[in-house]
C-alpha atoms as a PDB file:
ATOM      1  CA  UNK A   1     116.903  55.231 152.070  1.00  0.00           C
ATOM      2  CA  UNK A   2     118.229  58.638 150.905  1.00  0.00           C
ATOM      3  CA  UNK A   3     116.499  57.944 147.563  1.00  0.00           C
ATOM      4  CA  UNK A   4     113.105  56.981 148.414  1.00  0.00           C
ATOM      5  CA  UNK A   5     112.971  60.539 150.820  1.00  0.00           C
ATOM      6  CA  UNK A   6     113.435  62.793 148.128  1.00  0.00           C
ATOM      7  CA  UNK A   7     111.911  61.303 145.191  1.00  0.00           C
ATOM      8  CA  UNK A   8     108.853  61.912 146.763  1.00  0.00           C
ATOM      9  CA  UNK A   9     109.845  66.033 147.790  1.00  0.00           C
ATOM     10  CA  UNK A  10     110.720  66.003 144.146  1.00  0.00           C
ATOM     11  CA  UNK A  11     107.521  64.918 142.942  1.00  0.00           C
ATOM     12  CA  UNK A  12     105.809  67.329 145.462  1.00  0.00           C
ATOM     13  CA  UNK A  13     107.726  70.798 144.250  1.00  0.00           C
ATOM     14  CA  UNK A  14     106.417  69.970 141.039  1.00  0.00           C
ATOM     15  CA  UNK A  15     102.760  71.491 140.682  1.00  0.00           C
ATOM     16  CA  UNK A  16     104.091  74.590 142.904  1.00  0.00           C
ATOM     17  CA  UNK A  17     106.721  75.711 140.128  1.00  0.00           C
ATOM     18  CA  UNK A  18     104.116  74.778 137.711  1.00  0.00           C
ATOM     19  CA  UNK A  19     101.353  76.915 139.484  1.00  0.00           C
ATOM     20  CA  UNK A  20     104.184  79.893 140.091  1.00  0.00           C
ATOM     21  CA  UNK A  21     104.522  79.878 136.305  1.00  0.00           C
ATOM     22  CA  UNK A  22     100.535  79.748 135.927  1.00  0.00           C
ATOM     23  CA  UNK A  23     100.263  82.767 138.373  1.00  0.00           C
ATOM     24  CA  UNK A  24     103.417  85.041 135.982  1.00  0.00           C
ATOM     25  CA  UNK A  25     101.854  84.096 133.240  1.00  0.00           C
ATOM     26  CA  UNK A  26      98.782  85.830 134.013  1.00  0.00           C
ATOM     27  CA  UNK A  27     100.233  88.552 135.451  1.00  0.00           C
ATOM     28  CA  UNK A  28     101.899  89.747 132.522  1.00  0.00           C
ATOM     29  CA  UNK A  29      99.018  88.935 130.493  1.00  0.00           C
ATOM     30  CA  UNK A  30      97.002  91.118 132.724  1.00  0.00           C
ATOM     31  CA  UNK A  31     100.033  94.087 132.137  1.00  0.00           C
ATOM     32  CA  UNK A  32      99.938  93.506 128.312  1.00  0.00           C
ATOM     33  CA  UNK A  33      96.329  93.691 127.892  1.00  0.00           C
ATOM     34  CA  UNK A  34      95.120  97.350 128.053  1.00  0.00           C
ATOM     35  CA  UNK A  35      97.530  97.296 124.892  1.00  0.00           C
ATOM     36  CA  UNK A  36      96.864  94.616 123.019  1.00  0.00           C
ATOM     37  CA  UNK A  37      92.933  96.534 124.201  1.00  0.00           C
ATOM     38  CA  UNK A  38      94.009  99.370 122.783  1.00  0.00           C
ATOM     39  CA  UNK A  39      95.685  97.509 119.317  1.00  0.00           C
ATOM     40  CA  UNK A  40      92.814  95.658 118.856  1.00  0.00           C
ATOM     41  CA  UNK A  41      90.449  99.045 118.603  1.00  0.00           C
ATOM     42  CA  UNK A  42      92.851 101.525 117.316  1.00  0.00           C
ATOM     43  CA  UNK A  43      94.768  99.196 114.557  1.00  0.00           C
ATOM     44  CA  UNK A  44      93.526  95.836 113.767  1.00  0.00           C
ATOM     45  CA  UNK A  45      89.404  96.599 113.885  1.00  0.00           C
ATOM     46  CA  UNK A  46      90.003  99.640 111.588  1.00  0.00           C
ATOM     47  CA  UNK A  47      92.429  97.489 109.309  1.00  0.00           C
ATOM     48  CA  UNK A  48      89.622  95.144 108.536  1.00  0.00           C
ATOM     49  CA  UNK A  49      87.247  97.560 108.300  1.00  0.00           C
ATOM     50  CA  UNK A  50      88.897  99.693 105.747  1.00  0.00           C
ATOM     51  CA  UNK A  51      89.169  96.072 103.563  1.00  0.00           C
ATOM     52  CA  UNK A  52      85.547  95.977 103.840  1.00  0.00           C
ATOM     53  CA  UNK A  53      85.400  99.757 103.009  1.00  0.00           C
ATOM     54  CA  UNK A  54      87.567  99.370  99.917  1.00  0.00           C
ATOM     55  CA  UNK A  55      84.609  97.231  98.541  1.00  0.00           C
ATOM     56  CA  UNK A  56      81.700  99.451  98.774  1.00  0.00           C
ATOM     57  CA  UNK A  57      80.698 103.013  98.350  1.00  0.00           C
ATOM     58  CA  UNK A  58      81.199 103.885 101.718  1.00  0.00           C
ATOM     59  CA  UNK A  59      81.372 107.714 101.879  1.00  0.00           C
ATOM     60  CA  UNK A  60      82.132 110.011 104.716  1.00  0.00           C
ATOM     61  CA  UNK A  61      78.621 111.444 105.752  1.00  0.00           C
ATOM     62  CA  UNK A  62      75.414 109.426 104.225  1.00  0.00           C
ATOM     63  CA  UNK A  63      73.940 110.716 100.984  1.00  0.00           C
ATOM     64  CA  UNK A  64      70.956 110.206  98.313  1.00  0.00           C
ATOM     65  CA  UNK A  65      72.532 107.148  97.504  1.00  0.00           C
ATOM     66  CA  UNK A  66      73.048 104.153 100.181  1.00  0.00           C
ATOM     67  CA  UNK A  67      76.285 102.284 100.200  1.00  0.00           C
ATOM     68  CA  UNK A  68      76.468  99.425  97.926  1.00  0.00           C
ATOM     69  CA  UNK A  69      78.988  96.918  97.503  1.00  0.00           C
ATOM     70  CA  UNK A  70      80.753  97.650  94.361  1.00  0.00           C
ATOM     71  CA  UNK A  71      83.380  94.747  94.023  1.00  0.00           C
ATOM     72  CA  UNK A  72      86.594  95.734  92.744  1.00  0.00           C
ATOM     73  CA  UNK A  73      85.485  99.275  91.262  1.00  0.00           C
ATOM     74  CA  UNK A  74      87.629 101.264  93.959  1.00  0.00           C
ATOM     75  CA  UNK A  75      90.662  99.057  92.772  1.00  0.00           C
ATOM     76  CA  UNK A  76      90.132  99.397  89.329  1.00  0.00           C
ATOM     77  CA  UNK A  77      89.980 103.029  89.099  1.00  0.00           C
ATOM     78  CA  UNK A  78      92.756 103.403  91.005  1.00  0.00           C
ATOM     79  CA  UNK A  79      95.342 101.751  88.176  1.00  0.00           C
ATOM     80  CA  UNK A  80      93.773 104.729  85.890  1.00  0.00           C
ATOM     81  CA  UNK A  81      94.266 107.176  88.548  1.00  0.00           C
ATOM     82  CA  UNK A  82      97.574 109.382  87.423  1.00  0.00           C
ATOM     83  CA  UNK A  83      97.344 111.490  90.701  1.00  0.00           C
ATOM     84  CA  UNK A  84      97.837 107.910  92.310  1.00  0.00           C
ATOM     85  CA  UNK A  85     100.755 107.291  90.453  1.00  0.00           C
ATOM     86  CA  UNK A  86     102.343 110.184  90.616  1.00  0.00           C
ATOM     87  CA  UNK A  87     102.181 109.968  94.737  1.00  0.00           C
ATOM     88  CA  UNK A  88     103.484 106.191  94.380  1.00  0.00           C
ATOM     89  CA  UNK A  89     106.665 107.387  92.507  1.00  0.00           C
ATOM     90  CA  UNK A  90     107.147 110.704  94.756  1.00  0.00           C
ATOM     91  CA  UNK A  91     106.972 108.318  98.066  1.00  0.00           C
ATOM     92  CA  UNK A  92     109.668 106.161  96.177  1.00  0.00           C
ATOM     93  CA  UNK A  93     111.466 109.052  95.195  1.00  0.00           C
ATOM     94  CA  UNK A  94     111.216 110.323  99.028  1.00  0.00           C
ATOM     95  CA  UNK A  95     112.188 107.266 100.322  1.00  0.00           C
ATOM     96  CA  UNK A  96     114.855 106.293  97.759  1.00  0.00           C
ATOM     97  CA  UNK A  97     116.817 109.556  98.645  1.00  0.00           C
ATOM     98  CA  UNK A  98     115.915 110.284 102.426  1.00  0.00           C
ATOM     99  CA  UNK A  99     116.686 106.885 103.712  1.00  0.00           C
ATOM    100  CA  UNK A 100     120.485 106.611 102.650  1.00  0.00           C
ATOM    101  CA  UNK A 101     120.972 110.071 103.590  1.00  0.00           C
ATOM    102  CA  UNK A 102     119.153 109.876 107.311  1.00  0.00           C
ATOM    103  CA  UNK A 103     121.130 107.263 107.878  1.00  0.00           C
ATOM    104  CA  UNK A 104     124.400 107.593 107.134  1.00  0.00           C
ATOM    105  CA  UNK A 105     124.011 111.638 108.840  1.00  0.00           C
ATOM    106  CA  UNK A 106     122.934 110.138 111.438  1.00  0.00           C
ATOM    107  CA  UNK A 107     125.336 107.273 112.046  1.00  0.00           C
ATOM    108  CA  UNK A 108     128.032 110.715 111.551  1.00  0.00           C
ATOM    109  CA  UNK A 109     126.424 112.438 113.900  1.00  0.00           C
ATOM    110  CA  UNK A 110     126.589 109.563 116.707  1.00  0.00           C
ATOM    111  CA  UNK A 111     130.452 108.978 116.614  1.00  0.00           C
ATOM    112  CA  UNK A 112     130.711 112.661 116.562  1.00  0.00           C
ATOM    113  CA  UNK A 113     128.175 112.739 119.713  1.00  0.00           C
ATOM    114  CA  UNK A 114     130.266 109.608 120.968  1.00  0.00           C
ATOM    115  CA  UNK A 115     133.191 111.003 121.603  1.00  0.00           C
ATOM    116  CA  UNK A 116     134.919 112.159 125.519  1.00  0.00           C
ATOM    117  CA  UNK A 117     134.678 115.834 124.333  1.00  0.00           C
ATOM    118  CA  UNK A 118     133.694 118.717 127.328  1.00  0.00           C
ATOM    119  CA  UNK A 119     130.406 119.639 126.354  1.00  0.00           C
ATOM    120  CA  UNK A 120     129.090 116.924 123.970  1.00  0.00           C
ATOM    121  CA  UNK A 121     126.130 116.439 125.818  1.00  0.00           C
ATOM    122  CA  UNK A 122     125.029 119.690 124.581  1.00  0.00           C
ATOM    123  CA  UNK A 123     125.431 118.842 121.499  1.00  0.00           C
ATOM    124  CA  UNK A 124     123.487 116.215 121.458  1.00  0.00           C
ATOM    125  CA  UNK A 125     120.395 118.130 122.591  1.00  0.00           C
ATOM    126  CA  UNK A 126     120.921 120.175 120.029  1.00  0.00           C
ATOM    127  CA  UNK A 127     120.651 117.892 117.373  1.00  0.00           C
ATOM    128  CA  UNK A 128     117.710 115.872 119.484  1.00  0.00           C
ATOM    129  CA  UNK A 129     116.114 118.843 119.501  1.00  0.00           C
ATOM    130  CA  UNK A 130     113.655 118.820 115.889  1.00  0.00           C
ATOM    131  CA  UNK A 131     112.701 115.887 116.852  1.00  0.00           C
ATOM    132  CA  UNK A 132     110.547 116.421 119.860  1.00  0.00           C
ATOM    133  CA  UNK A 133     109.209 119.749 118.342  1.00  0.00           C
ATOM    134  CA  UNK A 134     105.704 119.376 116.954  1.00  0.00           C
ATOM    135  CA  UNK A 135     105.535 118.861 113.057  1.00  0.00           C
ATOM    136  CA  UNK A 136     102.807 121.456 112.165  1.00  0.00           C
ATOM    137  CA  UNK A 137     105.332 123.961 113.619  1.00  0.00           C
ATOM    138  CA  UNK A 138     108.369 122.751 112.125  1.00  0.00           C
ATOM    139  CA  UNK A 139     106.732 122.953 108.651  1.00  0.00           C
ATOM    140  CA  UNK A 140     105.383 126.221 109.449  1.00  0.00           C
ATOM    141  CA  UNK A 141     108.662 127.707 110.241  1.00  0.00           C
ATOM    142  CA  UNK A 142     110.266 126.265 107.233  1.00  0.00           C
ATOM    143  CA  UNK A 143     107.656 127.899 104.824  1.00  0.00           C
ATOM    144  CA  UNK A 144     109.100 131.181 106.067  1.00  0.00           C
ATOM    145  CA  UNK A 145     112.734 129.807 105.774  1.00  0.00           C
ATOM    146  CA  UNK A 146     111.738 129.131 102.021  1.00  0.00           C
ATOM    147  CA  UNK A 147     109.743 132.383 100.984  1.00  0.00           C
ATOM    148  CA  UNK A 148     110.943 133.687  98.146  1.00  0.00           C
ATOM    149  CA  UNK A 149     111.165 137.106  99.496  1.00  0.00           C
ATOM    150  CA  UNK A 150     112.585 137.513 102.448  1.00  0.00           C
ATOM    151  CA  UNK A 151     113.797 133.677 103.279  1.00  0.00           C
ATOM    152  CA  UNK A 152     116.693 132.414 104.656  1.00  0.00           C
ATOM    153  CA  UNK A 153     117.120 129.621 102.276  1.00  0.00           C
ATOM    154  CA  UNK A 154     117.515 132.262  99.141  1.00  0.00           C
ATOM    155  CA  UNK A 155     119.646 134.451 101.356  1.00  0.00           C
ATOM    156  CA  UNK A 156     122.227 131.730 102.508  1.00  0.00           C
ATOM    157  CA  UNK A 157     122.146 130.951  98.141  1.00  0.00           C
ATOM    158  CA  UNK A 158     122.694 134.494  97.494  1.00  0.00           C
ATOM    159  CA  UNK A 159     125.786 134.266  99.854  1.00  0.00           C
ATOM    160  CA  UNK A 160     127.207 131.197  98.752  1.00  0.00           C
ATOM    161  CA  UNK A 161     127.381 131.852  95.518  1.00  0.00           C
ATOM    162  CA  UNK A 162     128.240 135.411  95.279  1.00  0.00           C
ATOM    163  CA  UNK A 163     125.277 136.532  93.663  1.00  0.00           C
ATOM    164  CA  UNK A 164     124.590 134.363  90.780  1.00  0.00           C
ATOM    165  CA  UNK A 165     121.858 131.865  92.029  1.00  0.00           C
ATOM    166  CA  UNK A 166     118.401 132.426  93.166  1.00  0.00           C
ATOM    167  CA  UNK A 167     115.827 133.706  94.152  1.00  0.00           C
ATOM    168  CA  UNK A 168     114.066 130.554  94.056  1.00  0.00           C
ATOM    169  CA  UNK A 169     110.844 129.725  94.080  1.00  0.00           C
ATOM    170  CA  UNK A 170     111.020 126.995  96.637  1.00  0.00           C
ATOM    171  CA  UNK A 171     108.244 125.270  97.567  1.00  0.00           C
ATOM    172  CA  UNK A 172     106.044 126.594  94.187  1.00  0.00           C
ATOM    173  CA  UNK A 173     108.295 125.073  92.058  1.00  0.00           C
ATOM    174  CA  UNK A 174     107.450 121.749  90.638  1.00  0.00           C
ATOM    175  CA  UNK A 175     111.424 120.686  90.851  1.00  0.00           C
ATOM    176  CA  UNK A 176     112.197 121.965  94.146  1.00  0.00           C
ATOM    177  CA  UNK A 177     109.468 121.627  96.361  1.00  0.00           C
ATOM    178  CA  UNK A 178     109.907 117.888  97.272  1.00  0.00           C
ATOM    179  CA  UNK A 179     113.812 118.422  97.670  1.00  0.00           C
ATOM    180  CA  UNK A 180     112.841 121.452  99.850  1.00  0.00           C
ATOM    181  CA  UNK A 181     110.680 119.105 102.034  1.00  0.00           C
ATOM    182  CA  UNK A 182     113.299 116.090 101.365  1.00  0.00           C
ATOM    183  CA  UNK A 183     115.696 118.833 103.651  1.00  0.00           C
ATOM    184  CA  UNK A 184     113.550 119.868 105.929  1.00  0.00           C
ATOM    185  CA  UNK A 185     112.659 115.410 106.641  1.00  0.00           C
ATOM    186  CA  UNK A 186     116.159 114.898 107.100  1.00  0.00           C
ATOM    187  CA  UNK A 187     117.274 117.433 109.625  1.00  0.00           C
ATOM    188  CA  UNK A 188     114.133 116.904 111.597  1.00  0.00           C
ATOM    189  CA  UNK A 189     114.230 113.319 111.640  1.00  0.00           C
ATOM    190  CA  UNK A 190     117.958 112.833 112.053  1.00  0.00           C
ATOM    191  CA  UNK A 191     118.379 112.936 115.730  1.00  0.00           C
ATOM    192  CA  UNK A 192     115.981 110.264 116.139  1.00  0.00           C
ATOM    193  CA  UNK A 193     118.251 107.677 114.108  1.00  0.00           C
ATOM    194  CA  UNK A 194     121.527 109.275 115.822  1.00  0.00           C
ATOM    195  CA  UNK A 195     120.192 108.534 119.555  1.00  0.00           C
ATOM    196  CA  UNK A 196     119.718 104.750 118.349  1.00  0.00           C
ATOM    197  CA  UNK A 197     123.288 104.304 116.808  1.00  0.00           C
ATOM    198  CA  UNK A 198     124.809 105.915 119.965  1.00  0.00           C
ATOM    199  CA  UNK A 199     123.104 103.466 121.757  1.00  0.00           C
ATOM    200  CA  UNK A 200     124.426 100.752 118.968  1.00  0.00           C
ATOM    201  CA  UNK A 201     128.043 102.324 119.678  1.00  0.00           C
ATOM    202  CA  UNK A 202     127.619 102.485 123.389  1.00  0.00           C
ATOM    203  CA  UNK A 203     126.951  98.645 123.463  1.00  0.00           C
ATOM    204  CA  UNK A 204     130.248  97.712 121.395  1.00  0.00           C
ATOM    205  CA  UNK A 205     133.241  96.563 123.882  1.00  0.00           C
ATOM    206  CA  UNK A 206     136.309  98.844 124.324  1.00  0.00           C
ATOM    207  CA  UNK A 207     138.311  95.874 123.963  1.00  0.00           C
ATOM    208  CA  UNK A 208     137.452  95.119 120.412  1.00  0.00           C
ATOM    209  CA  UNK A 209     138.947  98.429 119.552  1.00  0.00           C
ATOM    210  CA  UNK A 210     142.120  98.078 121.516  1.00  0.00           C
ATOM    211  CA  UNK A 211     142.846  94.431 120.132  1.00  0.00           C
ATOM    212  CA  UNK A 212     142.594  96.141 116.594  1.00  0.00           C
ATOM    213  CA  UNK A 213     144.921  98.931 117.823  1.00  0.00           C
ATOM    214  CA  UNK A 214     147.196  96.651 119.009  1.00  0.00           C
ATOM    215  CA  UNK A 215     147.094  95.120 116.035  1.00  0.00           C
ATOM    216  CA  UNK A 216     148.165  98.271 114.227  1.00  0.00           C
ATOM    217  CA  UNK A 217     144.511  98.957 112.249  1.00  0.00           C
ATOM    218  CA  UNK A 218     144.147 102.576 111.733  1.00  0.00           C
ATOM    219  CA  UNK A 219     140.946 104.453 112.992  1.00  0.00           C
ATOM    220  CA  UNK A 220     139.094 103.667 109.292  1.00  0.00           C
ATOM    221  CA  UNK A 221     139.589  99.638 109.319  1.00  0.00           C
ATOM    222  CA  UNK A 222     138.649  99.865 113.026  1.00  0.00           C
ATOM    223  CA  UNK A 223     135.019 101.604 111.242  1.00  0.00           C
ATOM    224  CA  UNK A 224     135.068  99.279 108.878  1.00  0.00           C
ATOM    225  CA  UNK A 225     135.679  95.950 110.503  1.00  0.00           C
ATOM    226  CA  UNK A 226     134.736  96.537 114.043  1.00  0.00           C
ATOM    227  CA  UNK A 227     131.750  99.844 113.880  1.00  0.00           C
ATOM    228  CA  UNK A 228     129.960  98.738 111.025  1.00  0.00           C
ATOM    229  CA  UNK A 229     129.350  95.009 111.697  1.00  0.00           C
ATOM    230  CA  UNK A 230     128.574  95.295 115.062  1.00  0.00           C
ATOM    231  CA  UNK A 231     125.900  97.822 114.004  1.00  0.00           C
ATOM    232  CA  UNK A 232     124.572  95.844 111.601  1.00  0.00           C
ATOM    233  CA  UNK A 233     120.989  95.125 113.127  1.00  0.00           C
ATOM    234  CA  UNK A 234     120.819  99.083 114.801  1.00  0.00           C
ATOM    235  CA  UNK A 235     121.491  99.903 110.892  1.00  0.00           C
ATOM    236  CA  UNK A 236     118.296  97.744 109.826  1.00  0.00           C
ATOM    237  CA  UNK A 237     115.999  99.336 112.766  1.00  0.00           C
ATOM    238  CA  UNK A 238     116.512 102.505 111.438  1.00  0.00           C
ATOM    239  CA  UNK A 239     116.776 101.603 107.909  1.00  0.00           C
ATOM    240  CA  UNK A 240     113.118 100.193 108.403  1.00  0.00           C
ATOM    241  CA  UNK A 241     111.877 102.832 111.169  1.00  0.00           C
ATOM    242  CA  UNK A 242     113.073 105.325 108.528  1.00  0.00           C
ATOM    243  CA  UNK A 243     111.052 103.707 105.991  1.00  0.00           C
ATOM    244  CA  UNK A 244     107.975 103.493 107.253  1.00  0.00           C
ATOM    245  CA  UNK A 245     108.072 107.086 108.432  1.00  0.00           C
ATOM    246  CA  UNK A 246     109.421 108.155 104.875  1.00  0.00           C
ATOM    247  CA  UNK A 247     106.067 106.446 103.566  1.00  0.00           C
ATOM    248  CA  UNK A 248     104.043 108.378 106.169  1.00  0.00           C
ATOM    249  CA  UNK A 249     104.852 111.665 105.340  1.00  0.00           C
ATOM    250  CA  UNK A 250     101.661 114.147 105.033  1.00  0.00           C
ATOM    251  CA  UNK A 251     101.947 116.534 107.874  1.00  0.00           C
ATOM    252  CA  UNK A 252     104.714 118.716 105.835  1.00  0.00           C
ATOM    253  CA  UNK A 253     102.902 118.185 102.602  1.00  0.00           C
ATOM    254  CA  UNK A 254      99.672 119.431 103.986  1.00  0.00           C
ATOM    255  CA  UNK A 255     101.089 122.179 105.911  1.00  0.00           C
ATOM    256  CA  UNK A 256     103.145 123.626 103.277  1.00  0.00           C
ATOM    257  CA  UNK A 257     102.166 122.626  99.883  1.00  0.00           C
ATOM    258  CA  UNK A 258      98.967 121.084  99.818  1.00  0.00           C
ATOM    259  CA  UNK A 259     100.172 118.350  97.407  1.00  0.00           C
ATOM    260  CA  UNK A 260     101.638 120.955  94.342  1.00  0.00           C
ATOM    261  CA  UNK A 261     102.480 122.334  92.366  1.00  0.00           C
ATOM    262  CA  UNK A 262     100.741 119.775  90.196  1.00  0.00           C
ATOM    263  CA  UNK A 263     100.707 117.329  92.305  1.00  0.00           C
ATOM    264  CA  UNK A 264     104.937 117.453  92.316  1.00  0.00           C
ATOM    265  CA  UNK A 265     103.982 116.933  96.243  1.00  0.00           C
ATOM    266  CA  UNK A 266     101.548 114.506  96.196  1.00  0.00           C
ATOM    267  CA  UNK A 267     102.194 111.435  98.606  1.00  0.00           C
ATOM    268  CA  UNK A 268      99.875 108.358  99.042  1.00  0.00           C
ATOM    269  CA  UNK A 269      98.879 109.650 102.566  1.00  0.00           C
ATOM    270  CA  UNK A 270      98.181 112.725 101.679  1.00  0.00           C
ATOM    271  CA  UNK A 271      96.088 111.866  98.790  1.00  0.00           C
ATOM    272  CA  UNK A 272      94.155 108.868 100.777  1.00  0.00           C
ATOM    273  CA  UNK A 273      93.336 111.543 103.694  1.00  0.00           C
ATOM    274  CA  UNK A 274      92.404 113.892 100.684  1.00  0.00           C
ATOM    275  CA  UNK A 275      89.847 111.977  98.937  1.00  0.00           C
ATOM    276  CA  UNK A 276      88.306 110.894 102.628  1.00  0.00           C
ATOM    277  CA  UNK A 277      87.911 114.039 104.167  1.00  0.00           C
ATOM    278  CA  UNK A 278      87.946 116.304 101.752  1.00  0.00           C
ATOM    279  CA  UNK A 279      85.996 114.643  98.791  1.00  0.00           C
ATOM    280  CA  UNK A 280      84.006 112.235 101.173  1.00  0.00           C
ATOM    281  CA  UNK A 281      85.324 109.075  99.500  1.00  0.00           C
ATOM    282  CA  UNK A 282      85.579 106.556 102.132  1.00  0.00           C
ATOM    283  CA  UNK A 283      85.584 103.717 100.139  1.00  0.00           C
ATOM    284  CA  UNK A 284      87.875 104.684  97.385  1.00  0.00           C
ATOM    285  CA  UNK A 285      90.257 106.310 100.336  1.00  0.00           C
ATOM    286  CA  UNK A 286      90.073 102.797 102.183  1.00  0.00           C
ATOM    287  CA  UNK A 287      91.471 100.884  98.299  1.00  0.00           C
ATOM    288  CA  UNK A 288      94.379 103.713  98.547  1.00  0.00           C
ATOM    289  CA  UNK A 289      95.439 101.892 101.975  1.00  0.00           C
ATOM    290  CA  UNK A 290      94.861  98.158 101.623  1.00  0.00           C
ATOM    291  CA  UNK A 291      97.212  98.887  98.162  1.00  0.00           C
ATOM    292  CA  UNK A 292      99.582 101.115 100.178  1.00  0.00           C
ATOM    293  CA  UNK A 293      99.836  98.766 103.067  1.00  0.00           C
ATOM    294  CA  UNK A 294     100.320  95.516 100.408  1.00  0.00           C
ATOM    295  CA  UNK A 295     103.252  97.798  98.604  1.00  0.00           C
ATOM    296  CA  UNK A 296     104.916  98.700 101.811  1.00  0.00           C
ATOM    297  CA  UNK A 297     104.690  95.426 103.517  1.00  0.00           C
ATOM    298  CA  UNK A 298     106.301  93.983 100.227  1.00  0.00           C
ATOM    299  CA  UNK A 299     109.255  96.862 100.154  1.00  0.00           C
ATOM    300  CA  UNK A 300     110.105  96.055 103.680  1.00  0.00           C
ATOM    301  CA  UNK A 301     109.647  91.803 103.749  1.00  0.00           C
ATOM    302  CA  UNK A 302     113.644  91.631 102.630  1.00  0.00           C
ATOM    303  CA  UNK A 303     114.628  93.844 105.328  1.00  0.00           C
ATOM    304  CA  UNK A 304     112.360  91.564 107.825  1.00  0.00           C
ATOM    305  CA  UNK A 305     114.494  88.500 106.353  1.00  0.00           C
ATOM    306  CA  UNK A 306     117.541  90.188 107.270  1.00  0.00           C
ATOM    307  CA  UNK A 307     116.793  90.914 110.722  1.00  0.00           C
ATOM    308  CA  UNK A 308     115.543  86.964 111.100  1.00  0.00           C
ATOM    309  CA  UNK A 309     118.308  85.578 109.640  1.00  0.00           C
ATOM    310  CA  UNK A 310     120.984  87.818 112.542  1.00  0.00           C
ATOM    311  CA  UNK A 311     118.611  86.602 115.256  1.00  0.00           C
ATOM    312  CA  UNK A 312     119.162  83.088 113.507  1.00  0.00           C
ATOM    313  CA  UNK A 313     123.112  83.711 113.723  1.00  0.00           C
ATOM    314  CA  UNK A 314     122.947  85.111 117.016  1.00  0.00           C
ATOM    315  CA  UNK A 315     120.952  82.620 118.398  1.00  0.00           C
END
C-alpha cells in the first residue's frame, strides 16, 4: 500500500526539479550575457571582420581609390616583407627568453613571499607593485633609467665593474635595446605570475610536507617531489598567460623605441598597429593578425594539450 502512495509523489516532484533547473538555467544565462554581449562586439565581430579586411584594400580613411577585393595580395606581400620577419623572430626571441625567466623569478619570489616571516606581507606589495602601475609610465621612467647620460642603469655598470664598462647606449643600440626592454618586461610582469604560484603553494596540504619530513627528505626533494608537481597546472597558466602577453608587447616598444634601431625593436603588434594607423593600411594590417593569431594559436595548442590531458588525470 506503501508503494502505490509514493510512486505517485515520486512521479509528481518530477517536473518541479525539472522546472527549478529550467528557472537556474536562465538565470545564469541572463548573468553571463552582458559578457558574452560584450565578447561578441569587442572580440569575435572584429575577428571576422579583420579576415574579411585581410582580403581587400581596406584602408583607414576612404581615398581616390574604393576598396577592392584583392585576394591573397595582403598575404603574399607579407612573406617578402623583411620588417615582418624581423618582428616574427624578435617576438620569438622575446618570448623564448622572458618566459623561462618570468617564471622561474616568479615561482622564487612566491616561496620567498610564502614563508611565516614578520613583515612579508610588505614584501609582497612591493613586488605586486609594477604591476598595477600603468605601462606608458613604467616605460617612461625606464627611458630615463637607461639614458646614456645621466641613467641609473650606466651608473649601477660603472659601479659594478669598477670603471671598465659602459656608458652604454641602451635603448639606441641595435644589441641592447630589446634586452633593455626584455628587463624592464620581467620585473614589471613578475608579480603577476608570483601572486598565482602563492596561490598554487597556498593550496598544497601541510601534511604532504610533514610525511616527506618524516620520511627524512631534505627541503630540495621536498621542491622537487612535492612543490613542483603539485604546481604543475599553476606552472602552465602562467607559462601560457606569459605567452600571450610576451606576444602582445607594443606599449614599451612604442613608448621608448619606436620599433629601432633598425627595426632591432620591431614586434608584430607594433608593426600591425603601425601600418594601420600610421600608414592607413587596414587591409594589409588586418593579414598581419589573422597570420599572427594562426602562429600563436599553433605555439600555444601543445600547452592546451597539456592542460587537457591533467584535467583528464584529475578527473
Amino acid at each position: 500500500m506503501s508503494t502505490l502512495i509514493s510512486t505517485p509523489t515520486l512521479i509528481r516532484a518530477k517536473p518541479k526539479k525539472l522546472r527549478w533547473h529550467r528557472q537556474e538555467e536562465y538565470t545564469a544565462l541572463a548573468f553571463i550575457s552582458p559578457a558574452l554581449l560584450l565578447l561578441l562586439i569587442f572580440l569575435i565581430l572584429p575577428f571576422f571582420m579583420a579576415i574579411y579586411f585581410s582580403f581587400t584594400s581596406q584602408r583607414l580613411v576612404a581615398g581616390p581609390l574604393p576598396t577592392d577585393f584583392v585576394g591573397l595580395r595582403n598575404y603574399t606581400q607579407l612573406l617578402e616583407d623583411d620588417t615582418f620577419r624581423r618582428s616574427l623572430l624578435n617576438n620569438s626571441f622575446f618570448g623564448m627568453i622572458v618566459v623561462p625567466t618570468q617564471t622561474a623569478l616568479a615561482l622564487f619570489l612566491a616561496i620567498v613571499v610564502n614563508q611565516k616571516l614578520r613583515g612579508v606581507h610588505v614584501f609582497r606589495t612591493i613586488y605586486f607593485s609594477p604591476v598595477v602601475m600603468p605601462t606608458v609610465v613604467v616605460a617612461v621612467i625606464w627611458s630615463f633609467l637607461y639614458n646614456p647620460g645621466q641613467g641609473l642603469a650606466n651608473a649601477f655598470v660603472k659601479m659594478v665593474s669598477f670603471g671598465h664598462l659602459g656608458p652604454y647606449n641602451w635603448l639606441s643600440d641595435e644589441k641592447l635595446a630589446l634586452p633593455a626592454i626584455m628587463v624592464l618586461a620581467i620585473w614589471q610582469g613578475i608579480g603577476f605570475q608570483m601572486i598565482i604560484y602563492l596561490v598554487g603553494l597556498q593550496a598544497i596540504p601541510e601534511s604532504f610536507y610533514e610525511a616527506a619530513r618524516v620520511d627524512g627528505a631534505g627541503r630540495w626533494s621536498q621542491f622537487w617531489y612535492i612543490t613542483l608537481p603539485q604546481l604543475s597546472n599553476t606552472t602552465l597558466f602562467v607559462v601560457i598567460s606569459t605567452t600571450i602577453l610576451a606576444f602582445k608587447l607594443y606599449t614599451q616598444i612604442e613608448v621608448m623605441t619606436r620599433g629601432g634601431p633598425e627595426n632591432a625593436t620591431v614586434t608584430v603588434v607594433w608593426y600591425m598597429v603601425n601600418q594601420s594607423i600610421r600608414h592607413l593600411r587596414v587591409g594589409y594590417a588586418s593579414a598581419i593578425a589573422v597570420v599572427f593569431f594562426l602562429i600563436l594559436l599553433v605555439r600555444l595548442i601543445p600547452f592546451l594539450r597539456s592542460v587537457i590531458r591533467a584535467e583528464g588525470r584529475q578527473a
